[in-house]
PDB file of N, CA and C in Angstrom:
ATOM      1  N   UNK A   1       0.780  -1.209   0.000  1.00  0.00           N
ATOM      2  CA  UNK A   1       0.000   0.000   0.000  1.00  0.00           C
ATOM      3  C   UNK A   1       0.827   1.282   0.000  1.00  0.00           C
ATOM      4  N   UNK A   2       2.152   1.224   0.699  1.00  0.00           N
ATOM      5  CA  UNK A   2       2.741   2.318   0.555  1.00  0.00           C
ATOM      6  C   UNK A   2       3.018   2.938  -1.172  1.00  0.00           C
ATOM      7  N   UNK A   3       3.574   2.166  -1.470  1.00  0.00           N
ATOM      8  CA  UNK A   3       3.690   2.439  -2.687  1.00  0.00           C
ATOM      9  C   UNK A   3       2.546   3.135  -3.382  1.00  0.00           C
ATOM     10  N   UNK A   4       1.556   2.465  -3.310  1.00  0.00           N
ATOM     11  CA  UNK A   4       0.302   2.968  -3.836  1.00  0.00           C
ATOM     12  C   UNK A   4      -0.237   4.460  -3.786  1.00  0.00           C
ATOM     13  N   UNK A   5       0.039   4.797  -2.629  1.00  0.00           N
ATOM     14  CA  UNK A   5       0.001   6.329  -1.338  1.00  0.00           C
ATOM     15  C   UNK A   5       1.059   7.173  -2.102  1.00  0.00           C
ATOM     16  N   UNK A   6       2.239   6.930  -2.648  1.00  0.00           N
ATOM     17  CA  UNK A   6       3.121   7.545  -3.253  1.00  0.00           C
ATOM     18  C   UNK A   6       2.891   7.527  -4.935  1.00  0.00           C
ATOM     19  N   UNK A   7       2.448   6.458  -5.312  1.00  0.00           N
ATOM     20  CA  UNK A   7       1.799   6.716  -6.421  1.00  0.00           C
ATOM     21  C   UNK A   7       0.422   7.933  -6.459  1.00  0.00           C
ATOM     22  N   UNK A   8      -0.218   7.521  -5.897  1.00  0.00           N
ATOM     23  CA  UNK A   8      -1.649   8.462  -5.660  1.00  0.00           C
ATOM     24  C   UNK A   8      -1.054  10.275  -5.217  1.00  0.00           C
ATOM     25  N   UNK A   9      -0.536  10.097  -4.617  1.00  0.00           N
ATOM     26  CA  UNK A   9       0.464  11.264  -4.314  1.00  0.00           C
ATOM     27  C   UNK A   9       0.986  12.038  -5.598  1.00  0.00           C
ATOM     28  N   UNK A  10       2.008  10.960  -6.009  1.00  0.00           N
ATOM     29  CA  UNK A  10       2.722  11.794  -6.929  1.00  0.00           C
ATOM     30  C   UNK A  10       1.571  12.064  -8.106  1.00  0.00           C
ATOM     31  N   UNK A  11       0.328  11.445  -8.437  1.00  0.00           N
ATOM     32  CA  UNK A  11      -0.076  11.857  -9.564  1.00  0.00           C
ATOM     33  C   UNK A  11      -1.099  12.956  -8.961  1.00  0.00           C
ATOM     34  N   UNK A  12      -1.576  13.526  -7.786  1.00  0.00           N
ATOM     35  CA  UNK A  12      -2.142  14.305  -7.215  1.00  0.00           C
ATOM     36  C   UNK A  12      -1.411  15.075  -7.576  1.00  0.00           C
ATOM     37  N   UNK A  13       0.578  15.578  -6.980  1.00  0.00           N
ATOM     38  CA  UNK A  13       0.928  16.506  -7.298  1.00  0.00           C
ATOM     39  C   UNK A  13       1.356  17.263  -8.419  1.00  0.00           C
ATOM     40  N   UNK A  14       1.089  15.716  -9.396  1.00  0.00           N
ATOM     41  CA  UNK A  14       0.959  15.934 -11.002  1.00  0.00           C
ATOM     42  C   UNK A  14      -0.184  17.105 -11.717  1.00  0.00           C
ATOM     43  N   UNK A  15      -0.908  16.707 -11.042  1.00  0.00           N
ATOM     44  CA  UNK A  15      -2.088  17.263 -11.688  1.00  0.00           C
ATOM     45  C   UNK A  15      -2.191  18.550 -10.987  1.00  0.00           C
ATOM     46  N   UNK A  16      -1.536  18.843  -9.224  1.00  0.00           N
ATOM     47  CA  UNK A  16      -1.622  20.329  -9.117  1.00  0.00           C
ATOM     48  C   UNK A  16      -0.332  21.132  -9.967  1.00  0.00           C
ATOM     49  N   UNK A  17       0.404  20.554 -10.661  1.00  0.00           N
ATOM     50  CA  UNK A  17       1.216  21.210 -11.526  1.00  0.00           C
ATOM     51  C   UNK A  17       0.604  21.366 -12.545  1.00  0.00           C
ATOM     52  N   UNK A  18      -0.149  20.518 -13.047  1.00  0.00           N
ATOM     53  CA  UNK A  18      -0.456  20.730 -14.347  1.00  0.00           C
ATOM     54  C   UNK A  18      -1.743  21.864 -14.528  1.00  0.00           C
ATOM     55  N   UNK A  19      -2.281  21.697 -13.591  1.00  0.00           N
ATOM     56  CA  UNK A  19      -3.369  22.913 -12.608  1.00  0.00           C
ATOM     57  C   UNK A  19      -2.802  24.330 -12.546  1.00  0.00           C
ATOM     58  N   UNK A  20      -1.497  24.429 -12.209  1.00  0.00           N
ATOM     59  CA  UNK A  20      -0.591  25.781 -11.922  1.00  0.00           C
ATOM     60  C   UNK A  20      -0.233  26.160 -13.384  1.00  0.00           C
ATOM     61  N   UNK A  21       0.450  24.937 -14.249  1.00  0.00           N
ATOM     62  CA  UNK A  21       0.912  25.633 -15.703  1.00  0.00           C
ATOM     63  C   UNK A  21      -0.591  26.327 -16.545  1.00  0.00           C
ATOM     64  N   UNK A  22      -0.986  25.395 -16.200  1.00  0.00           N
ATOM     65  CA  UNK A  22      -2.638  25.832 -17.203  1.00  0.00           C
ATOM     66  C   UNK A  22      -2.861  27.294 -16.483  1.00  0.00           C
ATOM     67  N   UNK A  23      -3.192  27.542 -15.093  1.00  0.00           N
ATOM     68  CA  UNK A  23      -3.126  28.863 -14.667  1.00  0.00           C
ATOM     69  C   UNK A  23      -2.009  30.450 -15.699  1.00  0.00           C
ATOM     70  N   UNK A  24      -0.930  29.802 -15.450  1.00  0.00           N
ATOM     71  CA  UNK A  24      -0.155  30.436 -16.018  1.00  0.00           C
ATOM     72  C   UNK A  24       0.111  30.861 -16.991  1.00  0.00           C
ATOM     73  N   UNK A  25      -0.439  29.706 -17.677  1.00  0.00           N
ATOM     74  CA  UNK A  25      -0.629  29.800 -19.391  1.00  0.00           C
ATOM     75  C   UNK A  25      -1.695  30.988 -19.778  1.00  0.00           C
ATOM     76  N   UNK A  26      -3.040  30.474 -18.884  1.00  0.00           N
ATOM     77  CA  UNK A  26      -4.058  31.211 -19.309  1.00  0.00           C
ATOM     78  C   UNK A  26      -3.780  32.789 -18.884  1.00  0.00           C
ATOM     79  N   UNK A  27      -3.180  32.885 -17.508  1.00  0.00           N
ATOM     80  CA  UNK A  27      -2.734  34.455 -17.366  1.00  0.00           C
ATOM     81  C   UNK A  27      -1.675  35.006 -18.241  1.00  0.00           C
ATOM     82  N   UNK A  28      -0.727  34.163 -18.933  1.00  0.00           N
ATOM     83  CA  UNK A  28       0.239  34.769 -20.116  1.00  0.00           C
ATOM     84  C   UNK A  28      -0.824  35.215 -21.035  1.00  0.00           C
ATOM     85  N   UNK A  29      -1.584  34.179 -21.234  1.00  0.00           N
ATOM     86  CA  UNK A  29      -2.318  34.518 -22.526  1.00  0.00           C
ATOM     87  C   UNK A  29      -3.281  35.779 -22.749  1.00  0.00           C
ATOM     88  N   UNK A  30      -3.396  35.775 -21.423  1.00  0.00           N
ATOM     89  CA  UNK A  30      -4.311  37.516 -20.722  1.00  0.00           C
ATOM     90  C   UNK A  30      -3.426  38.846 -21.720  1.00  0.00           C
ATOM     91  N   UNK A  31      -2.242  38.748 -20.688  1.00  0.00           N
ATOM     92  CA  UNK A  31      -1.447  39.813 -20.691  1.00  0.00           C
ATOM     93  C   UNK A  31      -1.150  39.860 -22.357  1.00  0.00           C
ATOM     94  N   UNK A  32      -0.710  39.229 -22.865  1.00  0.00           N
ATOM     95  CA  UNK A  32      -0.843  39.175 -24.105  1.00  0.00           C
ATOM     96  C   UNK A  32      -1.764  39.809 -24.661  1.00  0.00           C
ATOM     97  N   UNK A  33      -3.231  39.085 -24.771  1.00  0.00           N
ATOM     98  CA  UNK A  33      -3.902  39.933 -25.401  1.00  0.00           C
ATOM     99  C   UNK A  33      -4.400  41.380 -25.099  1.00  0.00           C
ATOM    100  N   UNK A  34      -3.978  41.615 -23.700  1.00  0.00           N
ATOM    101  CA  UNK A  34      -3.987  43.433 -23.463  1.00  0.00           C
ATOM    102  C   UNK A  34      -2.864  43.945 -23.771  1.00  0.00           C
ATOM    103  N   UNK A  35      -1.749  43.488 -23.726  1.00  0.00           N
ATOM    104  CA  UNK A  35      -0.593  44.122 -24.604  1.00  0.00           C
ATOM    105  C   UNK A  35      -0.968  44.460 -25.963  1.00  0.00           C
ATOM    106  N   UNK A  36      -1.077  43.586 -26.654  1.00  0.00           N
ATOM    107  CA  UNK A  36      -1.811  43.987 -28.308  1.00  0.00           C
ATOM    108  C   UNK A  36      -2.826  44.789 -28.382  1.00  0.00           C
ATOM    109  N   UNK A  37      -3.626  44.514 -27.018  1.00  0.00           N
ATOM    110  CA  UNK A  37      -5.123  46.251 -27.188  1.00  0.00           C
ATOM    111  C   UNK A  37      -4.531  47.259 -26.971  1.00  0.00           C
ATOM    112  N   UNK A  38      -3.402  47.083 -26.119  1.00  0.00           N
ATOM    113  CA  UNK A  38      -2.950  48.418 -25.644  1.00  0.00           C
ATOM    114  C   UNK A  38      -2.088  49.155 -27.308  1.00  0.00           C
ATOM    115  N   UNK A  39      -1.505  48.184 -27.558  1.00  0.00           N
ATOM    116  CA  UNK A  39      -0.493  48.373 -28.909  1.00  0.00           C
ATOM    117  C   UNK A  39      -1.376  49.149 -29.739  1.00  0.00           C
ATOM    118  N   UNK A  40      -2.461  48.309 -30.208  1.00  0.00           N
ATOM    119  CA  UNK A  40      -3.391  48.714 -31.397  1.00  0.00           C
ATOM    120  C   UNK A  40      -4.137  50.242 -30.662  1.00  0.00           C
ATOM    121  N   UNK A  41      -4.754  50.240 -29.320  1.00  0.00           N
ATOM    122  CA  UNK A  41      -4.458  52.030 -28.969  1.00  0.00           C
ATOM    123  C   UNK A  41      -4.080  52.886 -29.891  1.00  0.00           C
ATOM    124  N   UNK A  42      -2.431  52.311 -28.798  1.00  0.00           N
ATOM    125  CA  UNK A  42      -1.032  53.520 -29.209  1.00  0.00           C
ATOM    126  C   UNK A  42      -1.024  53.781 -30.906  1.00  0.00           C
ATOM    127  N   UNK A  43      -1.005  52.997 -31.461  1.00  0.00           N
ATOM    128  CA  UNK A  43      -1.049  53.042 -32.567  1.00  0.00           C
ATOM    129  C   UNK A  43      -2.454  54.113 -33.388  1.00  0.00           C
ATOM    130  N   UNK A  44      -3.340  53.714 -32.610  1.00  0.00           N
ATOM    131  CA  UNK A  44      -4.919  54.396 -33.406  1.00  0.00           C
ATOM    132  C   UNK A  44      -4.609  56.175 -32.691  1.00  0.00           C
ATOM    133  N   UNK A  45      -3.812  56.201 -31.339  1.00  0.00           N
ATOM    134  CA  UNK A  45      -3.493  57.359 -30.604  1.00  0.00           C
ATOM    135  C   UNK A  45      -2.364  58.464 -31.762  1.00  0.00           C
ATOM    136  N   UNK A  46      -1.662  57.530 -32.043  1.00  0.00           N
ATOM    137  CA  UNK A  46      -0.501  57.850 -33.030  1.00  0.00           C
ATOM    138  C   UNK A  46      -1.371  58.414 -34.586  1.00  0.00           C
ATOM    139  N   UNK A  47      -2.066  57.423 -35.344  1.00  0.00           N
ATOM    140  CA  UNK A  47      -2.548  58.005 -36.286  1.00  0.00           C
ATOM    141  C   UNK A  47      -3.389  59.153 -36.046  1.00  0.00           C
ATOM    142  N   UNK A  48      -4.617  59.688 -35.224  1.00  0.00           N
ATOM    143  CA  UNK A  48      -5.652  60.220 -34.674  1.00  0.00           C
ATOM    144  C   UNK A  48      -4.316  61.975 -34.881  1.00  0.00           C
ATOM    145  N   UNK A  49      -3.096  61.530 -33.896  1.00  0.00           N
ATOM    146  CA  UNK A  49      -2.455  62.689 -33.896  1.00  0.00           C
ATOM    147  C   UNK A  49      -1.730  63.050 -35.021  1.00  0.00           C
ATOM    148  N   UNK A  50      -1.705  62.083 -36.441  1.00  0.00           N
ATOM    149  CA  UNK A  50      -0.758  62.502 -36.753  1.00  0.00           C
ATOM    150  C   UNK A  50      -1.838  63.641 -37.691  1.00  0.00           C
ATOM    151  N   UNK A  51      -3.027  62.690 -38.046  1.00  0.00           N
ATOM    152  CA  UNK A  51      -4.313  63.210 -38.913  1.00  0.00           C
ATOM    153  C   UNK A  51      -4.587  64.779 -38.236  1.00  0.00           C
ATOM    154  N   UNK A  52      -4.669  65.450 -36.926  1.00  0.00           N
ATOM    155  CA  UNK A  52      -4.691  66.290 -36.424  1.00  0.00           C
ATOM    156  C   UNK A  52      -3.579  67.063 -36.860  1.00  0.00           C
ATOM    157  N   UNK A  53      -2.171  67.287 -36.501  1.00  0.00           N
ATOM    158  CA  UNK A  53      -1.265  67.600 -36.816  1.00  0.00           C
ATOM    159  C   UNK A  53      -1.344  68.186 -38.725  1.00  0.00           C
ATOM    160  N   UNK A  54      -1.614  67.386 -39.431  1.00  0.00           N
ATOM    161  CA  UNK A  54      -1.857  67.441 -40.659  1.00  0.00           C
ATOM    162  C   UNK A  54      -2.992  68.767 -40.855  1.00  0.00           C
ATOM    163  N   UNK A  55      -4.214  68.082 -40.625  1.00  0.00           N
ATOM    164  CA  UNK A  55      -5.368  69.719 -40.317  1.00  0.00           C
ATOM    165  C   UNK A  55      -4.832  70.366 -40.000  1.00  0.00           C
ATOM    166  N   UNK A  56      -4.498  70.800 -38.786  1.00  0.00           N
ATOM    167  CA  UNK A  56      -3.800  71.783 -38.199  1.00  0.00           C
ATOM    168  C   UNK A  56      -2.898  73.016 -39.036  1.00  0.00           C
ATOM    169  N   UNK A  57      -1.969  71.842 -39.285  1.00  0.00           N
ATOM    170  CA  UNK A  57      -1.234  72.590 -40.348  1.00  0.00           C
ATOM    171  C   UNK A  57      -1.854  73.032 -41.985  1.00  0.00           C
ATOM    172  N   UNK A  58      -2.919  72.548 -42.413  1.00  0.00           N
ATOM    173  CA  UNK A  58      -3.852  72.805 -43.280  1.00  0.00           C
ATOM    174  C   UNK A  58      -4.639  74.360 -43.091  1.00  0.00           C
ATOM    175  N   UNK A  59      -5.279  73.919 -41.871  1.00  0.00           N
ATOM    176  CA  UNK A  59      -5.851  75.383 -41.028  1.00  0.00           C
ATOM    177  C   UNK A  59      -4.743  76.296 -41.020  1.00  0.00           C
ATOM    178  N   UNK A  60      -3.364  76.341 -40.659  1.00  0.00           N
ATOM    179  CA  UNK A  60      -2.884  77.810 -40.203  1.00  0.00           C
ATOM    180  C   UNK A  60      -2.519  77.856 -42.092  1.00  0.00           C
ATOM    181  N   UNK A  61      -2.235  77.278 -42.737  1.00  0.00           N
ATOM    182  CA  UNK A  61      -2.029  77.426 -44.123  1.00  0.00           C
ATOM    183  C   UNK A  61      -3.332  78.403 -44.509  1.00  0.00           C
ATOM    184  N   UNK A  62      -4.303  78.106 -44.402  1.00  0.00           N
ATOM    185  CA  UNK A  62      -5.721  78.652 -44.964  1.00  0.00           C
ATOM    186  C   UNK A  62      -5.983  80.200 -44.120  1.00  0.00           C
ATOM    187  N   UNK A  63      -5.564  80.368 -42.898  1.00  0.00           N
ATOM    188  CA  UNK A  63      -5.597  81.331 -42.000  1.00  0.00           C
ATOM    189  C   UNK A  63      -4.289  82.265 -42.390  1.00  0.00           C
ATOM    190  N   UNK A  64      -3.565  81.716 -42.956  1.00  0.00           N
ATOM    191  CA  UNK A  64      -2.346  82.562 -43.301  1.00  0.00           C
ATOM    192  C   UNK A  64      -2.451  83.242 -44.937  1.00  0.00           C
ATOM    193  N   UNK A  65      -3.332  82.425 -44.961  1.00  0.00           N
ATOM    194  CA  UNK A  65      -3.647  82.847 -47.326  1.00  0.00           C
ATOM    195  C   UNK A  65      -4.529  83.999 -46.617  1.00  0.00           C
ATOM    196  N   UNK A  66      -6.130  83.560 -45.963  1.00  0.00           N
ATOM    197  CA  UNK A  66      -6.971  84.787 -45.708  1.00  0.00           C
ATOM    198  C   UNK A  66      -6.406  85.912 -44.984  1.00  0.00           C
ATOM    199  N   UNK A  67      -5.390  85.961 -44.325  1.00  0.00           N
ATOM    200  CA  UNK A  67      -4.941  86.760 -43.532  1.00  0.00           C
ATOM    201  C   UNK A  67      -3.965  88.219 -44.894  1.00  0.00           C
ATOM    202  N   UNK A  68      -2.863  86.829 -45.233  1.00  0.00           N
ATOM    203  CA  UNK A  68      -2.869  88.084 -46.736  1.00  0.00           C
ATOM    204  C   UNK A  68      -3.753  88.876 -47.601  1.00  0.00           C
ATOM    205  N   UNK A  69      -4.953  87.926 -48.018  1.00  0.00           N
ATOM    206  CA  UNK A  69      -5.917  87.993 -48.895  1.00  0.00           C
ATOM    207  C   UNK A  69      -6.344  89.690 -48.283  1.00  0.00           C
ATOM    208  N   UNK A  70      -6.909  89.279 -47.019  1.00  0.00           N
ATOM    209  CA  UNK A  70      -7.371  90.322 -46.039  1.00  0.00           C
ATOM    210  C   UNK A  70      -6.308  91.741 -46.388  1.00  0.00           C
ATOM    211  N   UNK A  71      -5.391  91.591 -46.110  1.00  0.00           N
ATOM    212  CA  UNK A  71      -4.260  92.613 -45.926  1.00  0.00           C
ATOM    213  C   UNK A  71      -4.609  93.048 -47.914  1.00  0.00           C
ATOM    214  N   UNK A  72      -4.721  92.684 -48.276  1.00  0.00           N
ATOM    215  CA  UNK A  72      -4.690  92.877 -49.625  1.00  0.00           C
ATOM    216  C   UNK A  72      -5.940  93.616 -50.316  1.00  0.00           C
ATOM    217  N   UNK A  73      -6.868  93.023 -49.489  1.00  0.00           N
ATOM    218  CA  UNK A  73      -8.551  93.964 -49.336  1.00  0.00           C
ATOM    219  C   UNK A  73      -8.865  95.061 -48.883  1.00  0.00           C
ATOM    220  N   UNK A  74      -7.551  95.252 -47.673  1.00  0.00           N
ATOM    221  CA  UNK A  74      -7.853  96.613 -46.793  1.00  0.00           C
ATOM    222  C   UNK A  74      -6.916  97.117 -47.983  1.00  0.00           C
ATOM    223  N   UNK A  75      -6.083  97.091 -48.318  1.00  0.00           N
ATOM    224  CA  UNK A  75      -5.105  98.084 -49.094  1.00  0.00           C
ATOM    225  C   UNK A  75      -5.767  98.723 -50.484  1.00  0.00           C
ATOM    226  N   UNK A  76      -6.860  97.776 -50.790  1.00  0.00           N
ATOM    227  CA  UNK A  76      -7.126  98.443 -51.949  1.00  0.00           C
ATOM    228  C   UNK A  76      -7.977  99.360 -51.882  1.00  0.00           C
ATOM    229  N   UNK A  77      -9.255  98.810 -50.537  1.00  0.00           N
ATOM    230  CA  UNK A  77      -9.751  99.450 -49.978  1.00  0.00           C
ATOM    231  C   UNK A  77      -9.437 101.248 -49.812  1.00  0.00           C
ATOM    232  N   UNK A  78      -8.611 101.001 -49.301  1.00  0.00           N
ATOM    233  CA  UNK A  78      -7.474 102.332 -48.898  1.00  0.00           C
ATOM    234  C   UNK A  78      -7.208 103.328 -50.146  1.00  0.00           C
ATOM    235  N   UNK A  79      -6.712 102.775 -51.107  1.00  0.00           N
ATOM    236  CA  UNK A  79      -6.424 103.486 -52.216  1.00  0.00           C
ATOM    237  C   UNK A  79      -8.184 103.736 -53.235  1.00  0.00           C
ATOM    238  N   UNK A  80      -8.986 102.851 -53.227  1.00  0.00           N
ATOM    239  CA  UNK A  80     -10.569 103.273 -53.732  1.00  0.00           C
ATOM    240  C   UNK A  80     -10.761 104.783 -52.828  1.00  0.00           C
ATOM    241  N   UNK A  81     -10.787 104.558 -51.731  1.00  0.00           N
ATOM    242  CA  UNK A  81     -11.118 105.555 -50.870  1.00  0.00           C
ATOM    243  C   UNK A  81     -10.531 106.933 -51.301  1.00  0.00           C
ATOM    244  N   UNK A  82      -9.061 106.650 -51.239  1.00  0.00           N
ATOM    245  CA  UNK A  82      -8.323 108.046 -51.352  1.00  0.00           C
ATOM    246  C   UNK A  82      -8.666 108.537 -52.888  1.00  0.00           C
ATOM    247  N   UNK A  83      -8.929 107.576 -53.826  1.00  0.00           N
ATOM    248  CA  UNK A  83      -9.341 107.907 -55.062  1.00  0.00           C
ATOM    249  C   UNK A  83     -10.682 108.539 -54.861  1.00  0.00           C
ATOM    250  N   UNK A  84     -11.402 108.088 -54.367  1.00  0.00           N
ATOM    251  CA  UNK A  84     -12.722 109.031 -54.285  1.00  0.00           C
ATOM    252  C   UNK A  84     -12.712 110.175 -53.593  1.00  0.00           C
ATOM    253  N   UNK A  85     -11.682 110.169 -52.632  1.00  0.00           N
ATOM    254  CA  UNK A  85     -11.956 111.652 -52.458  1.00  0.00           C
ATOM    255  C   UNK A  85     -11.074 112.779 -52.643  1.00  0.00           C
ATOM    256  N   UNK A  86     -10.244 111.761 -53.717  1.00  0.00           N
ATOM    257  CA  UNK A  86      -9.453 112.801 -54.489  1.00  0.00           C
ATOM    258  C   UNK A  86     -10.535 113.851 -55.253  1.00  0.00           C
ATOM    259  N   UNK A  87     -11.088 112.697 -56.034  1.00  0.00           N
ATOM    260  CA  UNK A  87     -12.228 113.059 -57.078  1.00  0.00           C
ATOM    261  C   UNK A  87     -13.080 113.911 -56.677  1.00  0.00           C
ATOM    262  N   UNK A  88     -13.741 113.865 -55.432  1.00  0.00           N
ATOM    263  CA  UNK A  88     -14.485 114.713 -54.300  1.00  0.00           C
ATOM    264  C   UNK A  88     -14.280 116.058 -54.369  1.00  0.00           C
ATOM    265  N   UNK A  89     -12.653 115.711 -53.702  1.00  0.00           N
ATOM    266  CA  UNK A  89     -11.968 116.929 -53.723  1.00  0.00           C
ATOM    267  C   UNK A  89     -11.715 118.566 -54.637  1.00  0.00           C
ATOM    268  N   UNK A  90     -12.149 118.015 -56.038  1.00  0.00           N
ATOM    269  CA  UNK A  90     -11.633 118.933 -57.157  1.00  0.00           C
ATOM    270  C   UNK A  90     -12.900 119.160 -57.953  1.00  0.00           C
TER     271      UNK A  90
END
């Protein structure tokens, strides 16, 4: 019977190993797949900014044309004016 007790034993502590790897496995396999959500994130975080960055720089492009455009409206502005009241004038 002893033997038997050590048999029964050792395959008890068989199976709480094999109980612990399967644990382990399945928590690797966790972290894993939140590593890759986290990845695919960073990544969607990364494009999101780069697409922003891009507008951005689109916008001050478009804010910088109207801003001349503008400067270019008042000036003529300026000279219609003084022409009319040159004309006024005489």
């Amino acid at each position: 019977m002893p033997a038997e007790k050590t048999i029964d034993m050792a395959i008890s502590e068989l199976k709480a190993a094999i109980g612990g790897l399967e644990s382990a496995i399945d928590a690797r396999i966790e972290r894993q797949r939140e590593g890759q959500e986290v990845e695919g994130e960073v990544r969607r975080v990364h494009a999101d900014r780069a697409r922003l960055a891009q507008e951005l720089d689109e916008s001050q492009f478009r804010a910088n044309r109207l801003e001349e455009v503008n400067r270019e409206v008042s000036r003529r502005l300026v000279t219609a004016m003084e022409t009319i009241r040159a004309v006024l004038d005489r």
